[in-house]
Each structure stands twice: as structure tokens, then as C-alpha cells.
C-alpha atoms as a PDB file:
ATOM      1  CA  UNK A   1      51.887-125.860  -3.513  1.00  0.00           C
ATOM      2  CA  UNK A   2      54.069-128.401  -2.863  1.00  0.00           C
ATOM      3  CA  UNK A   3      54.103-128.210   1.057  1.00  0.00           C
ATOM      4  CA  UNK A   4      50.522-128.250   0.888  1.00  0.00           C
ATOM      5  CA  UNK A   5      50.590-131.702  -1.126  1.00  0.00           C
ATOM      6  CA  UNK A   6      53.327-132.923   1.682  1.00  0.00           C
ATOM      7  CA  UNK A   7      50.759-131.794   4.082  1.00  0.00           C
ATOM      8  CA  UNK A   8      47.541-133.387   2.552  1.00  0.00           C
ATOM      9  CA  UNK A   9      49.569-136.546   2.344  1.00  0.00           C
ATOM     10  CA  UNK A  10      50.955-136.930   5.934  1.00  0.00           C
ATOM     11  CA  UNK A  11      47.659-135.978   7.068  1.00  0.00           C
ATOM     12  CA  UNK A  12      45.844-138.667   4.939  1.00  0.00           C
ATOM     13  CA  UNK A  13      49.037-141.048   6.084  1.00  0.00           C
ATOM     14  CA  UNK A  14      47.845-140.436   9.797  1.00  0.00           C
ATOM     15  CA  UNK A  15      44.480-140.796   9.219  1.00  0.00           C
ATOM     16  CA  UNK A  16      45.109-144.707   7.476  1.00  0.00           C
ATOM     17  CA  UNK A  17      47.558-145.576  10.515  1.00  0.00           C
ATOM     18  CA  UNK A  18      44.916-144.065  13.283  1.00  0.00           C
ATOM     19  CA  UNK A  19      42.232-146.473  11.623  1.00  0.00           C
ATOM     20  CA  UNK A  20      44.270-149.881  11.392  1.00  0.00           C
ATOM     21  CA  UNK A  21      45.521-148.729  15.452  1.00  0.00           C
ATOM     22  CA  UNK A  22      41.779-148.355  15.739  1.00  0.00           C
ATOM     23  CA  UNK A  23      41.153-151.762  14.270  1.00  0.00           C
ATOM     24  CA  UNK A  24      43.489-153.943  16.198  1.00  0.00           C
ATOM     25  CA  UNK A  25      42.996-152.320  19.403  1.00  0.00           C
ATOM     26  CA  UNK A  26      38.839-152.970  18.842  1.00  0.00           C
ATOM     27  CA  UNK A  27      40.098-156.969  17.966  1.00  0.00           C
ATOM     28  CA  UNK A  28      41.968-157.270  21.081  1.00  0.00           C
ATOM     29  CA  UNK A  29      39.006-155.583  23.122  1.00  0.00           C
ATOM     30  CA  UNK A  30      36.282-158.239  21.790  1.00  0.00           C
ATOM     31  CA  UNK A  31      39.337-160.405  22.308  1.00  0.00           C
ATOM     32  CA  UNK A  32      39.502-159.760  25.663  1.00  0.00           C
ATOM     33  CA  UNK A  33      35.823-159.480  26.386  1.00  0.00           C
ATOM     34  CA  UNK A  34      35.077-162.723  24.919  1.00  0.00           C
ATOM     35  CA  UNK A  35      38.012-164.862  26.911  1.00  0.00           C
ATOM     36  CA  UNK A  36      35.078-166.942  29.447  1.00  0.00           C
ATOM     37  CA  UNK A  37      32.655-166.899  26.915  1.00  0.00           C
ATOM     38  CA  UNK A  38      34.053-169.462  24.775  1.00  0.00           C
ATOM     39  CA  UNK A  39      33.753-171.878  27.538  1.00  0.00           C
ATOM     40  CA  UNK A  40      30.158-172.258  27.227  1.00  0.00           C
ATOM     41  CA  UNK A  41      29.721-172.271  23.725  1.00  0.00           C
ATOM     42  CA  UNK A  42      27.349-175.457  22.852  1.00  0.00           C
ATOM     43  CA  UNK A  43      29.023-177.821  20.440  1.00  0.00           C
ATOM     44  CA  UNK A  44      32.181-176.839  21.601  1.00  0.00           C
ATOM     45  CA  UNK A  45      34.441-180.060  21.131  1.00  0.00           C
ATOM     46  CA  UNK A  46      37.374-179.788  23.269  1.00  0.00           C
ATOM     47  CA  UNK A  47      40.872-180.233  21.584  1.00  0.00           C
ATOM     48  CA  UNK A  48      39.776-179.244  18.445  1.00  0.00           C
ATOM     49  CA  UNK A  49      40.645-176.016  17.198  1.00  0.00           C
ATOM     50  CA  UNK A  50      36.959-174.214  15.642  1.00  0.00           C
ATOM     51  CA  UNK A  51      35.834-171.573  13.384  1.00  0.00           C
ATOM     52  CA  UNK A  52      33.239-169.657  15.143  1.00  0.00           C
ATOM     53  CA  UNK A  53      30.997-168.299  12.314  1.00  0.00           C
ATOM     54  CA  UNK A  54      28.705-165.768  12.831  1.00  0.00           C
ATOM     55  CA  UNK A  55      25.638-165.200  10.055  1.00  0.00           C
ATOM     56  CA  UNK A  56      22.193-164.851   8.848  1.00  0.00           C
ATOM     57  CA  UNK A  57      20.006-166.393   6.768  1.00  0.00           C
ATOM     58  CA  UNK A  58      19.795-163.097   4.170  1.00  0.00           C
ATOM     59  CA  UNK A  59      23.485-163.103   4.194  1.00  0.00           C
ATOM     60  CA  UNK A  60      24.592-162.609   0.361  1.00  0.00           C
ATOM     61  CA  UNK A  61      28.515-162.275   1.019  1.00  0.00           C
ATOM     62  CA  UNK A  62      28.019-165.242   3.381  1.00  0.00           C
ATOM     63  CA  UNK A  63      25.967-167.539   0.948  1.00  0.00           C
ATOM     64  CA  UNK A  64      28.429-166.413  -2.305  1.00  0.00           C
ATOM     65  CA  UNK A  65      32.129-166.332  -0.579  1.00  0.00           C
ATOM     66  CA  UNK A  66      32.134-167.014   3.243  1.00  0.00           C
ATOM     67  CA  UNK A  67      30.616-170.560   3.293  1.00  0.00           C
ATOM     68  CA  UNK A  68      32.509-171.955   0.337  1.00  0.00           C
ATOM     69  CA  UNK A  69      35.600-170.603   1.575  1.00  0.00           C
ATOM     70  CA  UNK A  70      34.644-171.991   5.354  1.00  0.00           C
ATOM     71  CA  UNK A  71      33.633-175.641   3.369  1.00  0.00           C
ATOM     72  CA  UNK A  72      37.409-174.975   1.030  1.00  0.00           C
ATOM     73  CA  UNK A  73      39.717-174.741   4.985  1.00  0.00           C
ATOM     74  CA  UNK A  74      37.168-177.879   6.128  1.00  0.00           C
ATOM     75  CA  UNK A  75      38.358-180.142   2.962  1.00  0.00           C
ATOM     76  CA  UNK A  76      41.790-178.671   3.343  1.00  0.00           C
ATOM     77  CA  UNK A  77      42.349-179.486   7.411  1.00  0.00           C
ATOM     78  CA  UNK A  78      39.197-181.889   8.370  1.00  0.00           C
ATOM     79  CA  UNK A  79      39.167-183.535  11.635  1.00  0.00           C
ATOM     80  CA  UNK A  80      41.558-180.592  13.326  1.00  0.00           C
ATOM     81  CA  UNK A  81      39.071-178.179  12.459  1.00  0.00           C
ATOM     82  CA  UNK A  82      35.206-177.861  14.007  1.00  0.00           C
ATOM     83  CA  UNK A  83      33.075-174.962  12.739  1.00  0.00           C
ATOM     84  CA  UNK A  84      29.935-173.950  15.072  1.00  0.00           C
ATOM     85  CA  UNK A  85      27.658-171.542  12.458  1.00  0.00           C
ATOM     86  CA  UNK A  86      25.544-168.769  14.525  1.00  0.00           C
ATOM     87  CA  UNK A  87      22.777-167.878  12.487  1.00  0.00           C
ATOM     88  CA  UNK A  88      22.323-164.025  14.637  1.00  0.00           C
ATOM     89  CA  UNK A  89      18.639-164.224  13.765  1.00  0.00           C
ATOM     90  CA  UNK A  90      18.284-167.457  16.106  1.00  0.00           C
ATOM     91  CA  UNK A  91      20.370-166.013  18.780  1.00  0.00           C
ATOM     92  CA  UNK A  92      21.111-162.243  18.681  1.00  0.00           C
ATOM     93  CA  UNK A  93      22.486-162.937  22.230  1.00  0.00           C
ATOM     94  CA  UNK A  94      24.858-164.869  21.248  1.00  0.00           C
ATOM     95  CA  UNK A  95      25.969-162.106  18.690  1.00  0.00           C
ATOM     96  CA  UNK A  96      25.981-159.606  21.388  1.00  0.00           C
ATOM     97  CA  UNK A  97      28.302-161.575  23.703  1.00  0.00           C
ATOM     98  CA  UNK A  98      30.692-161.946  21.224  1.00  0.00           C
ATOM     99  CA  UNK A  99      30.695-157.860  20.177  1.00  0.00           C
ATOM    100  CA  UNK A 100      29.641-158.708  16.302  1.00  0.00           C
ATOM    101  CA  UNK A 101      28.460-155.792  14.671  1.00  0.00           C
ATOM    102  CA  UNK A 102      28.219-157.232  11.519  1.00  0.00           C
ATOM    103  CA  UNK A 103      27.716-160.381   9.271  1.00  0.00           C
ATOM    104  CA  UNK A 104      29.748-162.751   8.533  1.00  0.00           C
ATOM    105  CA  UNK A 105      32.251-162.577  11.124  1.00  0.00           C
ATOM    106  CA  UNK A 106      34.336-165.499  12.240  1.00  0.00           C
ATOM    107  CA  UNK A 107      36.404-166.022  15.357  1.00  0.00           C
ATOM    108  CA  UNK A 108      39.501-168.304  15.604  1.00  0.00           C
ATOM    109  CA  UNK A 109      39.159-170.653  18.332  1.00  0.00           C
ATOM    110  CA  UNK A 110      42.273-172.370  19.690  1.00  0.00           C
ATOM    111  CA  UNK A 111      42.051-176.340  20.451  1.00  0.00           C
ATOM    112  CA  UNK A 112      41.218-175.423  24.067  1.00  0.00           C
ATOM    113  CA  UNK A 113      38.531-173.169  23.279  1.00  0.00           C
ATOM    114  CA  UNK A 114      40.128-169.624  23.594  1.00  0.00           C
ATOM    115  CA  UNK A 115      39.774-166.809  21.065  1.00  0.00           C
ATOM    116  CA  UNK A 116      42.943-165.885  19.036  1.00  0.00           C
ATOM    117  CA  UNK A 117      41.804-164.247  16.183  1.00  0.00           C
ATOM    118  CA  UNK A 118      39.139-162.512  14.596  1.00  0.00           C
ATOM    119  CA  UNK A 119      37.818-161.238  11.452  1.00  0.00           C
ATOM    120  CA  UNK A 120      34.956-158.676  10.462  1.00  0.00           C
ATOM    121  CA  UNK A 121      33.840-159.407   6.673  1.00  0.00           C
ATOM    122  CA  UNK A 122      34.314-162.080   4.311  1.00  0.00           C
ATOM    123  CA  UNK A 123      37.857-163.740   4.514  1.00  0.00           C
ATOM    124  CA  UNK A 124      39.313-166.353   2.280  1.00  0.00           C
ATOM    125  CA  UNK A 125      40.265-169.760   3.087  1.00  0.00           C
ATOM    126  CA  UNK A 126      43.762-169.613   2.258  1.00  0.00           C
ATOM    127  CA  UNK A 127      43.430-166.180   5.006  1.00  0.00           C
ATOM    128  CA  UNK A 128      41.604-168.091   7.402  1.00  0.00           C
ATOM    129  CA  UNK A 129      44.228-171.418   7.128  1.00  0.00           C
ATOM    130  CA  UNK A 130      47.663-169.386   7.847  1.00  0.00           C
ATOM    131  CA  UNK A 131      45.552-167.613  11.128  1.00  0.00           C
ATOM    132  CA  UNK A 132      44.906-171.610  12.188  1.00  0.00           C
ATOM    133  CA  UNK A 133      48.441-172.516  11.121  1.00  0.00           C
ATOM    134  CA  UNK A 134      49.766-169.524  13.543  1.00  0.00           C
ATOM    135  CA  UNK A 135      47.722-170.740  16.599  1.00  0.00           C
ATOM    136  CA  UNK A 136      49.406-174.477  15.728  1.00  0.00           C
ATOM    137  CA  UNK A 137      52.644-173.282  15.803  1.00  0.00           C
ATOM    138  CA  UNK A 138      52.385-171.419  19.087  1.00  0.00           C
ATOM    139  CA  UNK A 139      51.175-174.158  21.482  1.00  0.00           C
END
């Protein structure tokens, strides 16, 4: 009974560590894919660092907890911070390009325009500030 606990358990530990492996290696794939696409990305202010938010209109995790906490990391680091919104209805392209599968997700842009970071689901702004405070400290 006991060694089939130890089993159930090291095969539920596997399964856990398999899907966060699973999860970073998918980040650093969009990662990858999306390295020229940032380039063209209207509104794109060079220098500035940006918060690449992707949305829609019918959004109800976006409208409740995303935006205020996008609107919370604007107050708390203003001008070194530029957030382009991509509403995916407008331009499901756009959302294709950039391998978003689901609403909201938000890339990290570094100031010269490169992804470094991204995140599928709501994160909060204190989350979202220390992934921008990383990026600062390694240029």
C-alpha cells in the first residue's frame, strides 16, 4: 500500500515537472518565433521598454484584473513604460504572429523592441514590474 502511494506520488511529481518543462520550452518557442516581429509593431516607440497586451473587447478577466493591474505598473513606472493594447478581434493577424492562444496575454518588450518575457493569463502588476525590473538590470 505504501509503495503504491510512493508510486502515485512520483508519478503525479513527473507529471507537474513535464508540464512547467512544457511551459517554458512553449515561452521560449513564441520567444523565438516572435524575435523580427517586434520590429514592425506600429506604435512601437524606440527606447522605451512596452507591455504588449493582447485582448478583446468580451474579455471579463481583462476588463476586472488585467487592465487595472496594466494602468497600477503605468502609475508605478510612467514614462519608461509604453503599452500597445491588441484588441485580437481588430487584428487576429496580429494575434497569430505573436502565437497567442488565448486572452489576455502580455509580452515584455525590452527598450529596443525585443521580446523577453511572456505571460498567458491575467498577471499582477507587482508580477509584471519585477519581469520589467529584470530586463533593466540586464542591459
Amino acid at each position: 500500500m505504501f509503495g503504491e502511494l510512493l508510486a502515485r506520488l512520483a508519478w503525479t511529481l513527473l507529471i507537474v515537472l513535464s508540464g512547467i518543462g512544457l511551459y517554458r520550452l512553449t515561452n521560449r518557442v513564441i520567444l523565438a518565433r516572435v524575435q523580427e516581429r517586434a520590429s514592425g509593431l506600429a506604435g512601437l516607440r524606440p527606447g522605451v521598454a512596452a507591455l504588449l497586451y493582447f485582448t478583446t473587447p468580451d474579455c471579463m478577466p481583462c476588463k476586472t484584473v488585467q487592465r487595472p493591474a496594466i494602468r497600477q505598473l503605468q502609475a508605478t513606472m510612467g514614462a519608461r513604460l509604453q503599452v500597445i493594447e491588441v484588441d485580437c478581434t481588430q487584428q487576429p493577424e496580429l494575434a497569430e504572429e505573436w502565437g497567442v492562444l488565448s486572452v489576455p496575454t502580455t509580452f515584455i518588450l525590452d527598450d529596443q523592441g525585443r521580446p523577453r518575457g511572456v505571460n498567458h493569463g491575467v498577471v499582477r502588476a507587482d508580477a509584471l514590474y519585477e519581469q520589467f525590473k529584470q530586463i533593466e538590470q540586464k542591459e
